[in-house]
Structure formats: structure tokens, C-alpha cells
Protein backbone atom coordinates (compact mmCIF):
# COMPACT_ATOMS: atom_id res chain seq x y z
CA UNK A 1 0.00 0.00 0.00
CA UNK A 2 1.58 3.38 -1.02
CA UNK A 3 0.59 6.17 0.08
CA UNK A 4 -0.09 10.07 -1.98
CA UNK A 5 2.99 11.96 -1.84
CA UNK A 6 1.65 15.22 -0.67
CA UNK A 7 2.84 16.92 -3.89
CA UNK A 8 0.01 14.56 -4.99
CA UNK A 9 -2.58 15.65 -2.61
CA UNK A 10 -1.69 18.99 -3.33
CA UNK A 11 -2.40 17.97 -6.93
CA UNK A 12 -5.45 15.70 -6.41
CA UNK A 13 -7.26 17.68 -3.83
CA UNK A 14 -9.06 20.57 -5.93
CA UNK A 15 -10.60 17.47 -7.95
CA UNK A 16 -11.70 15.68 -5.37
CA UNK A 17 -12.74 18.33 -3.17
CA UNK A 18 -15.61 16.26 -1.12
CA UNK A 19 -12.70 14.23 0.62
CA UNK A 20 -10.13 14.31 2.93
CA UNK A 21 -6.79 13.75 0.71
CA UNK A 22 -5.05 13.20 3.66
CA UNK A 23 -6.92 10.26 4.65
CA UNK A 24 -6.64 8.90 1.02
CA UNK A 25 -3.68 6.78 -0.11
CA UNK A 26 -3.33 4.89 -3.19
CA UNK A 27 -5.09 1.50 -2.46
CA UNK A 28 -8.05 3.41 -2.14
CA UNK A 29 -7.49 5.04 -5.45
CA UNK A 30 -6.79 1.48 -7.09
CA UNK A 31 -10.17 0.34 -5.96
CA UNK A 32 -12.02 3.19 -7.16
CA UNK A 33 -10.13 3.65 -10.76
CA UNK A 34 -13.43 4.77 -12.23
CA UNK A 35 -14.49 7.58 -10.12
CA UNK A 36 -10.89 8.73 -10.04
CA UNK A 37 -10.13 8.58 -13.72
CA UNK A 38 -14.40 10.04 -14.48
CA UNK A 39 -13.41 12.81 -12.03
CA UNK A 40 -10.40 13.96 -13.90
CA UNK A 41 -11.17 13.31 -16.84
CA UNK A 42 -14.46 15.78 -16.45
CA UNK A 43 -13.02 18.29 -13.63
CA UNK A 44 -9.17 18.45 -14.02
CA UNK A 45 -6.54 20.02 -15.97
CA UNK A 46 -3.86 19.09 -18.05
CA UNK A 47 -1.41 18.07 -14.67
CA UNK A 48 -3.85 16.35 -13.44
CA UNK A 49 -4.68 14.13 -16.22
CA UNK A 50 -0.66 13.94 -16.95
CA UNK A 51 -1.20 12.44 -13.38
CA UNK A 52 -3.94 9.94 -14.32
CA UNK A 53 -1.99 8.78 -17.72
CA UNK A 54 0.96 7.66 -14.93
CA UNK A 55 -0.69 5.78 -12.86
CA UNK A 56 -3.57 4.05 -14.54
CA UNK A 57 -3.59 2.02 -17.58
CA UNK A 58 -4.74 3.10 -20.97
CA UNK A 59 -7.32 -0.24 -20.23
CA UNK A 60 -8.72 1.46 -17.36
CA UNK A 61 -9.05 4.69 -18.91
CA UNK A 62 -10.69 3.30 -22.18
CA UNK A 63 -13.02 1.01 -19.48
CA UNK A 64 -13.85 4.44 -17.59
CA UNK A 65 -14.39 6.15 -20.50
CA UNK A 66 -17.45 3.51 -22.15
CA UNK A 67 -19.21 2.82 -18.64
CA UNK A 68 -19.18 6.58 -17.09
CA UNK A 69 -22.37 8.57 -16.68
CA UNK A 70 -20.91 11.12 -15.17
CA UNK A 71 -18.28 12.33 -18.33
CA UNK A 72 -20.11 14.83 -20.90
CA UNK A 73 -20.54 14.38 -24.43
CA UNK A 74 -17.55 16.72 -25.43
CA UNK A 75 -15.19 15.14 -22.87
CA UNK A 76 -16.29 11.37 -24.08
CA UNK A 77 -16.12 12.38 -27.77
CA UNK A 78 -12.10 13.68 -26.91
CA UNK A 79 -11.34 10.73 -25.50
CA UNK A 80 -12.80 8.46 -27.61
CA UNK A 81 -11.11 9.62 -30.51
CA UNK A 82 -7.90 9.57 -28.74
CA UNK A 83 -8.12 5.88 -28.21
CA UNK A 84 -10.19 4.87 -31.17
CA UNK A 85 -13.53 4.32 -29.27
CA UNK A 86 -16.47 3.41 -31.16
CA UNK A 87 -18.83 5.68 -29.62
CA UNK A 88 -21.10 3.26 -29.64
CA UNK A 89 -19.46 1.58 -27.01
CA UNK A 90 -20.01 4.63 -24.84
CA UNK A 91 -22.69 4.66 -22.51
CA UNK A 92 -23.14 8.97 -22.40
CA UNK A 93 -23.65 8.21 -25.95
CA UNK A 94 -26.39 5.88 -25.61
CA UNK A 95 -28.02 7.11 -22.25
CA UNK A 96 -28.63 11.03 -20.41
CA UNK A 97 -25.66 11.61 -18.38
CA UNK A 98 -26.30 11.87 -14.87
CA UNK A 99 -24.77 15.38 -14.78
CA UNK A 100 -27.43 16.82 -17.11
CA UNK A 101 -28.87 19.98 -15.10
CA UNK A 102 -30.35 21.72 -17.96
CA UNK A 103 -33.21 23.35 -16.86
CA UNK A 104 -34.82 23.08 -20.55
């Protein structure tokens, strides 16, 4: 079990601002690869997904990527091109996503 460096708590913790980072380490991040990788891939910036592409495999990413309901359209359709994703493999392409808040 290794634990986040606290440069990578400092990094982590504006994405994952509902937890204690401190309390994290990266076990708990292993077991949760698809909230971790949906939450940067639809709140972070470029260091933080630099961070994700280092410690989780493209597998995991390309897996996050076709089950999330939490990614948007625009961030799905990025990434699926990146990897060569048929979107329709990917479930925000074939369901609402759960973040939808339009009020229209």
C-alpha cells in the first residue's frame, strides 16, 4: 500500500474536493479507478490528467471512458477519438448523463 505523496494531494485535492486527501492513499485510489479517472477526466486540468496517464492504464481509462455517466458528451467524444472508441461503445452516448442539469 503506497501512500499520496503530498505533492500529490496537493495535486489531487481541488478534484476531489468532497474528501479528505489526507486520509486517502493509493489503495483506495486502485479500488475506485473509475471515479478517479471520471473525475479527472471531467473536472481536471492538463497536470492532473498527466497524473492519471501515470498511474492508470490506458485499459482502465478506455473502461472508464465507455461505462461513465458522469463524463459529458464533449469530454467522451475527446477521449474516444484519442483511443479509437467506437462511440457506440459509450454509454453517455447511448443514455442522459447523470450530470445533465439543464433546466430546458
Amino acid at each position: 500500500m503506497r501512500t499520496l505523496t503530498q505533492e500529490e494531494k496537493d495535486l489531487l485535492s481541488p478534484v476531489f474536493w468532497e474528501i479528505d486527501i489526507d486520509k486517502i492513499d493509493k489503495s483506495d485510489f486502485d479500488n475506485h479507478k473509475k471515479y478517479v479517472i471520471e473525475r479527472i477526466l471531467q473536472f481536471g486540468m492538463t497536470e492532473h490528467v498527466n497524473w492519471m496517464l501515470n498511474n492508470f492504464s490506458e485499459s482502465d481509462i478506455k473502461d472508464a471512458v465507455k461505462r461513465s455517466r458522469i463524463i459529458d458528451r464533449r469530454t467522451a467524444n475527446y477521449w474516444s477519438l484519442h483511443y479509437g472508441i467506437n462511440k457506440n461503445e459509450i454509454l453517455c452516448f447511448t443514455k442522459q448523463s447523470a450530470m445533465s442539469n439543464s433546466m430546458f
